[in-house]
PDB file of N, CA and C in Angstrom:
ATOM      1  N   UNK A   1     127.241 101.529 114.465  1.00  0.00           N
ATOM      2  CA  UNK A   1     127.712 100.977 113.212  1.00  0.00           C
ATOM      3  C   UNK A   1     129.234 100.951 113.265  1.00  0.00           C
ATOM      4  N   UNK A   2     129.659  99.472 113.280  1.00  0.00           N
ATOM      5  CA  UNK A   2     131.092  99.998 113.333  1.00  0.00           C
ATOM      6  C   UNK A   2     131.919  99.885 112.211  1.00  0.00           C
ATOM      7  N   UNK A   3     131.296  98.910 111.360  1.00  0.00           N
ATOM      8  CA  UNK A   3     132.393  98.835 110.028  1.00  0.00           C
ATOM      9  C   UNK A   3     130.857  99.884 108.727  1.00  0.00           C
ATOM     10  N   UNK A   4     131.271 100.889 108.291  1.00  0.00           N
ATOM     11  CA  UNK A   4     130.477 101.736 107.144  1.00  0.00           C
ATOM     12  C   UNK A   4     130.536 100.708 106.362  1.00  0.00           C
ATOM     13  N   UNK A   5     129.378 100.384 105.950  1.00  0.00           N
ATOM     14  CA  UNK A   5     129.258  99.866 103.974  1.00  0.00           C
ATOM     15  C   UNK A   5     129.805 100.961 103.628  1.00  0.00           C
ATOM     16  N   UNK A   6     130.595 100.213 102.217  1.00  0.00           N
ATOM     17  CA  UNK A   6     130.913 101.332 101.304  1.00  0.00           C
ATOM     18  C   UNK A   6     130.304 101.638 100.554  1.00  0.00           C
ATOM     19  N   UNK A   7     129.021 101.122 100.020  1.00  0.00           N
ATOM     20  CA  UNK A   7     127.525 101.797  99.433  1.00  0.00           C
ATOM     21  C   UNK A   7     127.393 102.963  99.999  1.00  0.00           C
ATOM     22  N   UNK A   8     127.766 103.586 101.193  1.00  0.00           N
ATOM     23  CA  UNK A   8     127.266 104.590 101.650  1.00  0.00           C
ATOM     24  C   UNK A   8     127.935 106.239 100.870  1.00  0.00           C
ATOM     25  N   UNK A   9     128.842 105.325 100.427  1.00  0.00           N
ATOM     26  CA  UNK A   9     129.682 106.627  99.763  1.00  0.00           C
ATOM     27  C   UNK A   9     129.177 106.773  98.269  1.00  0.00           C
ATOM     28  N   UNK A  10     127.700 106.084  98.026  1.00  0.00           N
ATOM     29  CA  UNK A  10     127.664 105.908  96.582  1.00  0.00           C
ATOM     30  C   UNK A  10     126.251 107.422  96.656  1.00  0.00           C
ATOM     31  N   UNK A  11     125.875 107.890  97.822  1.00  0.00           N
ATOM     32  CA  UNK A  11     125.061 108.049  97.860  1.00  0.00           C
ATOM     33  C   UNK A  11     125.124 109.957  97.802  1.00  0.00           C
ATOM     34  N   UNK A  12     126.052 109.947  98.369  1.00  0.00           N
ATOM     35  CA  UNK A  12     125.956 111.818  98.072  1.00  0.00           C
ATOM     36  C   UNK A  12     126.384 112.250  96.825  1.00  0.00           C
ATOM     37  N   UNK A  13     127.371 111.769  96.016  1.00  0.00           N
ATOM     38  CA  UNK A  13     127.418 111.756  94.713  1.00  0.00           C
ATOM     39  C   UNK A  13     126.356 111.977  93.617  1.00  0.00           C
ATOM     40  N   UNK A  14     125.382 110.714  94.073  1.00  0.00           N
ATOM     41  CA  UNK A  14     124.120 110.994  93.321  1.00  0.00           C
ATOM     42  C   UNK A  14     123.347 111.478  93.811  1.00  0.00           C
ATOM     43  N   UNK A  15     122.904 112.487  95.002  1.00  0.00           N
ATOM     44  CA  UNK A  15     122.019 113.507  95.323  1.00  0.00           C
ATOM     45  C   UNK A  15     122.821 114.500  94.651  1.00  0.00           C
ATOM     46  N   UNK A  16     124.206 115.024  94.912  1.00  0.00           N
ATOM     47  CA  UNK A  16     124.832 116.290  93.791  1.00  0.00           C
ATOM     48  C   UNK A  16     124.467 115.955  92.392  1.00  0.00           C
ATOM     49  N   UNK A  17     124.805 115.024  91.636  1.00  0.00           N
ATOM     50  CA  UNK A  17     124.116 114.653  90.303  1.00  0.00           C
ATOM     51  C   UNK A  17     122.617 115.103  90.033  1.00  0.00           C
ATOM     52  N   UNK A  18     121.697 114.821  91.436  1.00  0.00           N
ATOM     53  CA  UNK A  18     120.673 114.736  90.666  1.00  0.00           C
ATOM     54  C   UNK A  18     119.915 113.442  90.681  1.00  0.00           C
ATOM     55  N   UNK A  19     120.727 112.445  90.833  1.00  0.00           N
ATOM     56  CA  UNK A  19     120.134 111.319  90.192  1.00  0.00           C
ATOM     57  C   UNK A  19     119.113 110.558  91.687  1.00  0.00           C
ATOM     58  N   UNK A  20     119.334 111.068  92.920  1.00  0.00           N
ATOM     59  CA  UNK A  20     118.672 111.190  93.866  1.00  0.00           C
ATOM     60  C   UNK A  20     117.621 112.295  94.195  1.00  0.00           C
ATOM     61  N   UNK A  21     116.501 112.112  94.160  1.00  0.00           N
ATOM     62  CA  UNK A  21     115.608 113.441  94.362  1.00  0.00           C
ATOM     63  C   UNK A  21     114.710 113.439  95.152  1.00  0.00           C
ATOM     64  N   UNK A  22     114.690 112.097  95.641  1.00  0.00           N
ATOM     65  CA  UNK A  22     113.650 111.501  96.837  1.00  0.00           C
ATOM     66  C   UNK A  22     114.165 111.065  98.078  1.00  0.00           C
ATOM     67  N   UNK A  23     113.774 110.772  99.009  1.00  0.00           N
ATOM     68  CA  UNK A  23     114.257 110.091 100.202  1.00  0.00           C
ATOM     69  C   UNK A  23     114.172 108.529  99.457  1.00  0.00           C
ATOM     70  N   UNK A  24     113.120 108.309  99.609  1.00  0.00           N
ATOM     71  CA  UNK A  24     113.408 106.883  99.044  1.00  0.00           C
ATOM     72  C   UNK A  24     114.151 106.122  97.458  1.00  0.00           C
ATOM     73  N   UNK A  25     114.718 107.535  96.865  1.00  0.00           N
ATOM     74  CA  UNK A  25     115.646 107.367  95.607  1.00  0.00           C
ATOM     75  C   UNK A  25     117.168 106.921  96.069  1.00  0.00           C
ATOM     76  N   UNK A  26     117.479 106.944  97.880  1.00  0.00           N
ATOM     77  CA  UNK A  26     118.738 106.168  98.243  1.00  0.00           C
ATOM     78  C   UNK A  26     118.745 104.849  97.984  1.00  0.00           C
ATOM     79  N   UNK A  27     117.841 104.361  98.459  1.00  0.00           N
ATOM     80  CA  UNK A  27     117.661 102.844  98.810  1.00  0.00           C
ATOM     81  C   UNK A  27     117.590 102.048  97.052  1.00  0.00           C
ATOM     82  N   UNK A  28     118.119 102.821  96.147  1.00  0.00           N
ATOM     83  CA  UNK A  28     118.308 102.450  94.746  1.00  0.00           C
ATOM     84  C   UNK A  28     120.437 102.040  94.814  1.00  0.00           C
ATOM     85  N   UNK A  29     120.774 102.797  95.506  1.00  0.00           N
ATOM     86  CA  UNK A  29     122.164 102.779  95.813  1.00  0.00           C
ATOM     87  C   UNK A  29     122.619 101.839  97.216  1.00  0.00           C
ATOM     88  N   UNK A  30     121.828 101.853  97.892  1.00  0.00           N
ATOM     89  CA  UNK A  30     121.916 100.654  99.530  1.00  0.00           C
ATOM     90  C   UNK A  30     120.926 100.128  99.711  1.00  0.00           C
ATOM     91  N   UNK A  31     121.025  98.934 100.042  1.00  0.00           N
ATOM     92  CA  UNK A  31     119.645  98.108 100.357  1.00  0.00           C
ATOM     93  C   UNK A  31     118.980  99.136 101.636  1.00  0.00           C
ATOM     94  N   UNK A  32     117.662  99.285 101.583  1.00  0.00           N
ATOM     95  CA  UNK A  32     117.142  99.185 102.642  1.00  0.00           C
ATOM     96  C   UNK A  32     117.190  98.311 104.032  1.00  0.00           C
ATOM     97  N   UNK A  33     117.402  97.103 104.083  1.00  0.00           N
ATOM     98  CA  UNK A  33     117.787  96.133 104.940  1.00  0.00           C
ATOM     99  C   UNK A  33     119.091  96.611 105.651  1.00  0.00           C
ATOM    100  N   UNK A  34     120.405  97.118 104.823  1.00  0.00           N
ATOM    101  CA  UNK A  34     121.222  97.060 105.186  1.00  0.00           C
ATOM    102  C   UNK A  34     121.108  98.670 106.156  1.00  0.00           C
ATOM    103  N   UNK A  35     120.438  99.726 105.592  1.00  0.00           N
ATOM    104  CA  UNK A  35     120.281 100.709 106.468  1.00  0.00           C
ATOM    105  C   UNK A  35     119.503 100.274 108.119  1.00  0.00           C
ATOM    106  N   UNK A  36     118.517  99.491 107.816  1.00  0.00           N
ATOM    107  CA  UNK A  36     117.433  99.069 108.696  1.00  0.00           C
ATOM    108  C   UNK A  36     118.340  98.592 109.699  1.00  0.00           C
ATOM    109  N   UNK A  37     119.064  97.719 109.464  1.00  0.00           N
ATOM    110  CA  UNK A  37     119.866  97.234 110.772  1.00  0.00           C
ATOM    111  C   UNK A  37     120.937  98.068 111.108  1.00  0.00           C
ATOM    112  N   UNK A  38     121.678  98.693 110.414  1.00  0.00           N
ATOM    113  CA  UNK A  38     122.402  99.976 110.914  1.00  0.00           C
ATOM    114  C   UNK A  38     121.697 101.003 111.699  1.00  0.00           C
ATOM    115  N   UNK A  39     120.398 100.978 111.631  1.00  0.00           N
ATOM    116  CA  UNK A  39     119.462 102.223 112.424  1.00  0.00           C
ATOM    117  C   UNK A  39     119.419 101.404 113.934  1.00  0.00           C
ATOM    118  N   UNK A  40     119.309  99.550 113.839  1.00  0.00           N
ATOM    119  CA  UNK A  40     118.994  98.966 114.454  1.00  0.00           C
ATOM    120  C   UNK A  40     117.231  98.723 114.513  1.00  0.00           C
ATOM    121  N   UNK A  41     116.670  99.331 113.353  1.00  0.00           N
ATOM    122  CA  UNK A  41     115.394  99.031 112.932  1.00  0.00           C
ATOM    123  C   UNK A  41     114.688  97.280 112.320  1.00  0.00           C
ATOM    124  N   UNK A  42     113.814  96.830 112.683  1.00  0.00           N
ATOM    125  CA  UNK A  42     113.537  95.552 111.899  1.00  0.00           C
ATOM    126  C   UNK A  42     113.049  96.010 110.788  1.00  0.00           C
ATOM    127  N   UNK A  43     113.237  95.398 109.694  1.00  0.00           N
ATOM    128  CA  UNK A  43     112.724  95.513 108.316  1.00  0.00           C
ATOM    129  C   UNK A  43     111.500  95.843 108.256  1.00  0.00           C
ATOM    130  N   UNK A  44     110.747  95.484 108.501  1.00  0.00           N
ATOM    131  CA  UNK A  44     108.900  95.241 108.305  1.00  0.00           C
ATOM    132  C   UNK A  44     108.699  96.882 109.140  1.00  0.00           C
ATOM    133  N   UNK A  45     109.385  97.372 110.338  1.00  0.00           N
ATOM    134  CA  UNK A  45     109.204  98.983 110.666  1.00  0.00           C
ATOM    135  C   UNK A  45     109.844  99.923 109.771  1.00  0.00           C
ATOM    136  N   UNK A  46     111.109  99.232 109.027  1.00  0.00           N
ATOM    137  CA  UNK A  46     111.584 100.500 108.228  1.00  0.00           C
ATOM    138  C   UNK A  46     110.583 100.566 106.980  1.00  0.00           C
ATOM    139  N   UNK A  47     109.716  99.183 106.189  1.00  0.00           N
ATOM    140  CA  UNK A  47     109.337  99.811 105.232  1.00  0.00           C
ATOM    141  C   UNK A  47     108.043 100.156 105.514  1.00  0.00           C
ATOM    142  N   UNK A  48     107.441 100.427 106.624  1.00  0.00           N
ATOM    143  CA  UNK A  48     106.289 101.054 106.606  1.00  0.00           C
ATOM    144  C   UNK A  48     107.045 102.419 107.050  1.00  0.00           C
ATOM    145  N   UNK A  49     108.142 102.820 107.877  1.00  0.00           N
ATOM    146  CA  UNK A  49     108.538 104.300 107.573  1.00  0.00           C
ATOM    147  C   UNK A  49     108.967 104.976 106.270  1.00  0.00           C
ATOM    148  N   UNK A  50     109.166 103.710 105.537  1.00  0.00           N
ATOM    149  CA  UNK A  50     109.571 104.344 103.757  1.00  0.00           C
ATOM    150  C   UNK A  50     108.335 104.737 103.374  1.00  0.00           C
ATOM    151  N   UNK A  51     107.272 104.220 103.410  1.00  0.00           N
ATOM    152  CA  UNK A  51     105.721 104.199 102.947  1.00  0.00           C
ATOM    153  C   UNK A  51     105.374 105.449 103.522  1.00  0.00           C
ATOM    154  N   UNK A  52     105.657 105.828 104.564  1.00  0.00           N
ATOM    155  CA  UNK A  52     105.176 106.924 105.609  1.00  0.00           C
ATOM    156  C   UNK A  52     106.094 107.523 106.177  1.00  0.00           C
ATOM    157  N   UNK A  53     107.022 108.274 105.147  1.00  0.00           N
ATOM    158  CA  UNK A  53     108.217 109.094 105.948  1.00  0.00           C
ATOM    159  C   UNK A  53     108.103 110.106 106.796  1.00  0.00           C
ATOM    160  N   UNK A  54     106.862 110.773 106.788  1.00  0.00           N
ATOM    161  CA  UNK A  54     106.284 111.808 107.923  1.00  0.00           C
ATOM    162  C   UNK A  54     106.544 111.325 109.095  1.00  0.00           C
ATOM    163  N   UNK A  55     106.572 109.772 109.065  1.00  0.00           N
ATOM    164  CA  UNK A  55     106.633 109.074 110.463  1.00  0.00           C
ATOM    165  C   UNK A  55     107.680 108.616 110.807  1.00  0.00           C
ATOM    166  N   UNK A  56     109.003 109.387 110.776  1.00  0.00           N
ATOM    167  CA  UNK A  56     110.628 109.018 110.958  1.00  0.00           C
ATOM    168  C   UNK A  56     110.609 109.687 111.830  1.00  0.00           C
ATOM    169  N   UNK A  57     111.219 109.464 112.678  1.00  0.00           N
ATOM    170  CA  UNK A  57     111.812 110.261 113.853  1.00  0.00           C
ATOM    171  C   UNK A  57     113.041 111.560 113.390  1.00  0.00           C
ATOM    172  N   UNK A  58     113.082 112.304 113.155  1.00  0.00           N
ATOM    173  CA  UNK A  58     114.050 113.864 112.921  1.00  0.00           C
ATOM    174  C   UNK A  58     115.586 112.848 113.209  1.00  0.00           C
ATOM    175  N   UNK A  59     115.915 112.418 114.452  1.00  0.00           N
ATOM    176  CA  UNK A  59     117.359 111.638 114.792  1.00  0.00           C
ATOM    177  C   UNK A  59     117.066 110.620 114.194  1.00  0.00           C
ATOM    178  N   UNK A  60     116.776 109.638 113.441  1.00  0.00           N
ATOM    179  CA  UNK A  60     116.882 108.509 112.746  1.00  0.00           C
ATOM    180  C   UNK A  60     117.375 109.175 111.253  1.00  0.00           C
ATOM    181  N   UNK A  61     116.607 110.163 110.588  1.00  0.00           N
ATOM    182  CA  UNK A  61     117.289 110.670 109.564  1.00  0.00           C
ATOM    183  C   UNK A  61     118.568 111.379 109.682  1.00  0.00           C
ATOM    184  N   UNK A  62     118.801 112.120 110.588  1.00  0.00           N
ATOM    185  CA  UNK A  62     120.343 112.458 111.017  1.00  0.00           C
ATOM    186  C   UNK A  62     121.162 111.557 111.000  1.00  0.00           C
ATOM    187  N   UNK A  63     120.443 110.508 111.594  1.00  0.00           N
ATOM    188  CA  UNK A  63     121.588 109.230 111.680  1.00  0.00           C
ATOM    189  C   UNK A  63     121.907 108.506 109.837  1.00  0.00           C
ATOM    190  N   UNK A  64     120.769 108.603 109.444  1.00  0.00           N
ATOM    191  CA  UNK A  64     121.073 108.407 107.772  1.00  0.00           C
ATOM    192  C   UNK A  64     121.953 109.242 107.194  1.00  0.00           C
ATOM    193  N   UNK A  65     121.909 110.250 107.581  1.00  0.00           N
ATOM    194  CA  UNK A  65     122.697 111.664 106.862  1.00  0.00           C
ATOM    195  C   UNK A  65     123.538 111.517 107.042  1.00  0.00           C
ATOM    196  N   UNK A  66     124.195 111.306 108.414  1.00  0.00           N
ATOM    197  CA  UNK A  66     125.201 110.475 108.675  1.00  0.00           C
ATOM    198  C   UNK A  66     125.939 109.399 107.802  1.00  0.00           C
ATOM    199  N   UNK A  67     125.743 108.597 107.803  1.00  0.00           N
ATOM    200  CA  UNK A  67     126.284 107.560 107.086  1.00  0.00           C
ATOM    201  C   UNK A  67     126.196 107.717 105.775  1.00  0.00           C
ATOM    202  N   UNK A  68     125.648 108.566 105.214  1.00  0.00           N
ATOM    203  CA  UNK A  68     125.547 108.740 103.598  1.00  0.00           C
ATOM    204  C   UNK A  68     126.599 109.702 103.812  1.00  0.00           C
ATOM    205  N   UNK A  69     127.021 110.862 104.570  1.00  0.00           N
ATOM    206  CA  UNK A  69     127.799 111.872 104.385  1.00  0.00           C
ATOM    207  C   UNK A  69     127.276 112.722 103.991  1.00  0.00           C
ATOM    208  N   UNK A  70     125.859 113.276 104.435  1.00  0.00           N
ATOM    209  CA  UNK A  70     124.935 114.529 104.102  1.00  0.00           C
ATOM    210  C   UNK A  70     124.492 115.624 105.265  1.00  0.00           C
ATOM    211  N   UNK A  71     124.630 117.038 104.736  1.00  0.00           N
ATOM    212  CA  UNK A  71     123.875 117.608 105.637  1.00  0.00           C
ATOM    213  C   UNK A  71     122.639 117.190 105.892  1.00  0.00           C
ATOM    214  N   UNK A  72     122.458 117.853 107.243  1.00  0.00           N
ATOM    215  CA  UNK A  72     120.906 117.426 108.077  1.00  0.00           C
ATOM    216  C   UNK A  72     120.239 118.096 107.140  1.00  0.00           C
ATOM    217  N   UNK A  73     119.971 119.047 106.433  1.00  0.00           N
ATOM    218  CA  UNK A  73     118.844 119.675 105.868  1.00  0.00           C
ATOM    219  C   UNK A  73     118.900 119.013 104.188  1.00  0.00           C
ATOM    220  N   UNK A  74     119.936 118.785 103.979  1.00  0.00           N
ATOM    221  CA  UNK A  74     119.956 117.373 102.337  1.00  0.00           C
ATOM    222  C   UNK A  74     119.066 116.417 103.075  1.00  0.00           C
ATOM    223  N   UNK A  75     119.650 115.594 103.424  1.00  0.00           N
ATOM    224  CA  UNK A  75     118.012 114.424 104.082  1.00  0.00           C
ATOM    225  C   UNK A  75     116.975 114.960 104.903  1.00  0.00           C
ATOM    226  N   UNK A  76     116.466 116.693 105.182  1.00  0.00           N
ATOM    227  CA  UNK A  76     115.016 116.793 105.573  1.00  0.00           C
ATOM    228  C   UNK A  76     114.557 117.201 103.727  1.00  0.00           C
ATOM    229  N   UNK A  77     115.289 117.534 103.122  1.00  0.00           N
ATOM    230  CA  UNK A  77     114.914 118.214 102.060  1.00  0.00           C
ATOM    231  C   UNK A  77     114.378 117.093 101.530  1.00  0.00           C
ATOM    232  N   UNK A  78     114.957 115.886 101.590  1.00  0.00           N
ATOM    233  CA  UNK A  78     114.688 114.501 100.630  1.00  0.00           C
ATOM    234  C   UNK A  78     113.676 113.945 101.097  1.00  0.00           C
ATOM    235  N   UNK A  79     113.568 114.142 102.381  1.00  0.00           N
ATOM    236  CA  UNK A  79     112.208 113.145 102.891  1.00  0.00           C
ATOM    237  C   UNK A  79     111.202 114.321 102.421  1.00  0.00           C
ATOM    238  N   UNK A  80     111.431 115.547 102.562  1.00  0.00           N
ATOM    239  CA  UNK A  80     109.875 116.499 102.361  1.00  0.00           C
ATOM    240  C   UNK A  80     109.762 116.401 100.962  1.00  0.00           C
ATOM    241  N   UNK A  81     110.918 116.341  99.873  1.00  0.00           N
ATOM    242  CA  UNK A  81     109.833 115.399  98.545  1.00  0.00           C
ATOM    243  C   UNK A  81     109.221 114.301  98.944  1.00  0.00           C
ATOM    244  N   UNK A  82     109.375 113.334  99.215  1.00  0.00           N
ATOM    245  CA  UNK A  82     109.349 112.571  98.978  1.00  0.00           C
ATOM    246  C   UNK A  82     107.478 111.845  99.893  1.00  0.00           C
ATOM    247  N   UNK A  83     107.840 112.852 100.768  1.00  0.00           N
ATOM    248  CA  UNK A  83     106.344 113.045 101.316  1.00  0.00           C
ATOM    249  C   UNK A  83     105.342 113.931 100.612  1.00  0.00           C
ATOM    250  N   UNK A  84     105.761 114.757 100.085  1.00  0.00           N
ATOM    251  CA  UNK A  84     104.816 115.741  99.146  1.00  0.00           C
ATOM    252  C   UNK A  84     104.307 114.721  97.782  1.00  0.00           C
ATOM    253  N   UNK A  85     105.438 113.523  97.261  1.00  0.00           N
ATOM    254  CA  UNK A  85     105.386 112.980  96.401  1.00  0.00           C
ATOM    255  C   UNK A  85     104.390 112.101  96.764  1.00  0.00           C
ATOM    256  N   UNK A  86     104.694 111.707  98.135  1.00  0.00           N
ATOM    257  CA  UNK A  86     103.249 110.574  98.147  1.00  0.00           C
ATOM    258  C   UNK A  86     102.328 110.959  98.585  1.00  0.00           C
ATOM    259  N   UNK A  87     102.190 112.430  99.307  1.00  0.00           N
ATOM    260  CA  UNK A  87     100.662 112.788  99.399  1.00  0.00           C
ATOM    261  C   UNK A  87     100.306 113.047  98.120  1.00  0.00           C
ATOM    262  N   UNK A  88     100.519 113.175  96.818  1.00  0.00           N
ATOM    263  CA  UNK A  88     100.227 113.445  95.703  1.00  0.00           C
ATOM    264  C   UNK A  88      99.203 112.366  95.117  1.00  0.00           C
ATOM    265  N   UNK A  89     100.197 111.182  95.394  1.00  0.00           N
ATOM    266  CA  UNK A  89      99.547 110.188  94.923  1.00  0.00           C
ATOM    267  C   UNK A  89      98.658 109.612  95.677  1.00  0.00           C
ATOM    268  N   UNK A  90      98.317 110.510  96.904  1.00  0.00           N
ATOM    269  CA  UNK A  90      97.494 109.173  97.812  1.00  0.00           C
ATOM    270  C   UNK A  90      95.609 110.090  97.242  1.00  0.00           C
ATOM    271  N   UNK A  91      96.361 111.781  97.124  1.00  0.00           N
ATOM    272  CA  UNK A  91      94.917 112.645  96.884  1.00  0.00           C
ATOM    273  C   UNK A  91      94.872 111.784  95.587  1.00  0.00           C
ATOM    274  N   UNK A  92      95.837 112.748  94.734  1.00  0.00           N
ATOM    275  CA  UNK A  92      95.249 112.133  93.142  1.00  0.00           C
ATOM    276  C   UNK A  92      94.961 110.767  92.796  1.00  0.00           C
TER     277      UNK A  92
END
Protein backbone atom coordinates (compact mmCIF):
# COMPACT_ATOMS: atom_id res chain seq x y z
CA UNK A 1 0.00 0.00 0.00
CA UNK A 2 1.72 2.95 -0.85
CA UNK A 3 -0.42 6.01 -0.57
CA UNK A 4 -2.81 5.21 3.17
CA UNK A 5 -6.50 6.30 2.66
CA UNK A 6 -7.13 8.67 5.11
CA UNK A 7 -10.35 6.73 6.17
CA UNK A 8 -7.95 4.69 7.86
CA UNK A 9 -7.38 7.14 10.55
CA UNK A 10 -11.17 7.30 11.08
CA UNK A 11 -11.03 3.98 12.46
CA UNK A 12 -9.19 3.67 15.87
CA UNK A 13 -10.94 6.61 17.18
CA UNK A 14 -14.11 4.81 16.93
CA UNK A 15 -13.01 1.43 18.39
CA UNK A 16 -11.72 3.84 21.63
CA UNK A 17 -15.29 5.46 21.48
CA UNK A 18 -16.95 2.42 21.31
CA UNK A 19 -18.67 3.07 18.34
CA UNK A 20 -16.74 0.01 16.73
CA UNK A 21 -17.42 -3.32 18.51
CA UNK A 22 -17.25 -5.72 15.70
CA UNK A 23 -14.77 -6.60 13.10
CA UNK A 24 -17.13 -5.91 10.58
CA UNK A 25 -18.32 -2.43 12.44
CA UNK A 26 -14.92 -0.95 10.40
CA UNK A 27 -16.12 -1.30 7.09
CA UNK A 28 -18.97 1.42 8.34
CA UNK A 29 -15.86 3.95 8.34
CA UNK A 30 -13.82 2.36 4.92
CA UNK A 31 -15.27 0.70 2.19
CA UNK A 32 -14.63 -2.80 2.20
CA UNK A 33 -13.45 -2.69 -1.49
CA UNK A 34 -11.02 -0.23 -0.63
CA UNK A 35 -9.45 -2.56 2.19
CA UNK A 36 -9.89 -5.64 -0.28
CA UNK A 37 -7.48 -4.26 -2.71
CA UNK A 38 -5.08 -2.93 -0.17
CA UNK A 39 -4.92 -6.68 1.21
CA UNK A 40 -4.64 -7.30 -2.60
CA UNK A 41 -7.83 -9.49 -2.04
CA UNK A 42 -10.75 -9.62 -4.89
CA UNK A 43 -13.96 -8.44 -3.54
CA UNK A 44 -16.23 -11.50 -3.90
CA UNK A 45 -13.10 -13.39 -1.38
CA UNK A 46 -13.14 -10.56 1.04
CA UNK A 47 -16.91 -10.69 1.52
CA UNK A 48 -17.22 -14.21 2.03
CA UNK A 49 -14.20 -13.66 4.70
CA UNK A 50 -16.51 -10.86 6.28
CA UNK A 51 -19.36 -13.57 6.35
CA UNK A 52 -16.81 -16.06 7.79
CA UNK A 53 -14.15 -14.27 9.74
CA UNK A 54 -12.91 -17.55 11.40
CA UNK A 55 -11.62 -17.89 7.89
CA UNK A 56 -8.98 -14.85 7.77
CA UNK A 57 -5.72 -15.68 7.80
CA UNK A 58 -4.04 -14.25 11.55
CA UNK A 59 -1.41 -11.95 8.86
CA UNK A 60 -4.21 -10.51 6.78
CA UNK A 61 -5.74 -9.08 10.03
CA UNK A 62 -2.34 -7.76 11.19
CA UNK A 63 -2.12 -6.28 8.00
CA UNK A 64 -5.64 -4.49 8.77
CA UNK A 65 -4.40 -3.49 12.17
CA UNK A 66 -1.96 -2.07 10.44
CA UNK A 67 -3.45 0.35 8.42
CA UNK A 68 -6.17 1.25 10.85
CA UNK A 69 -3.32 1.92 13.49
CA UNK A 70 -4.35 -0.94 15.96
CA UNK A 71 -2.83 -3.36 18.15
CA UNK A 72 -2.72 -7.01 16.93
CA UNK A 73 -4.89 -8.12 19.81
CA UNK A 74 -7.65 -4.82 19.11
CA UNK A 75 -8.34 -6.59 15.66
CA UNK A 76 -8.18 -10.40 17.16
CA UNK A 77 -10.48 -9.03 19.85
CA UNK A 78 -12.84 -7.56 16.99
CA UNK A 79 -12.95 -10.43 14.78
CA UNK A 80 -13.65 -12.90 18.00
CA UNK A 81 -16.92 -10.70 18.49
CA UNK A 82 -17.74 -10.62 15.71
CA UNK A 83 -17.53 -14.41 15.13
CA UNK A 84 -19.22 -15.21 18.42
CA UNK A 85 -21.84 -12.65 16.98
CA UNK A 86 -22.46 -14.71 14.02
CA UNK A 87 -22.30 -18.02 15.48
CA UNK A 88 -25.16 -16.64 17.53
CA UNK A 89 -27.15 -15.99 14.83
CA UNK A 90 -26.43 -18.91 12.69
CA UNK A 91 -27.54 -21.41 16.17
CA UNK A 92 -30.36 -19.08 17.19
Amino acid sequence: MTNRDPRYELVKPMVEAGKIEVFNDIFKYIPKTKVATDLGKKVDRFNELMTNVDHFIVKDLFIIAKFCELEEETILDLMLKQYRETKIRKIG
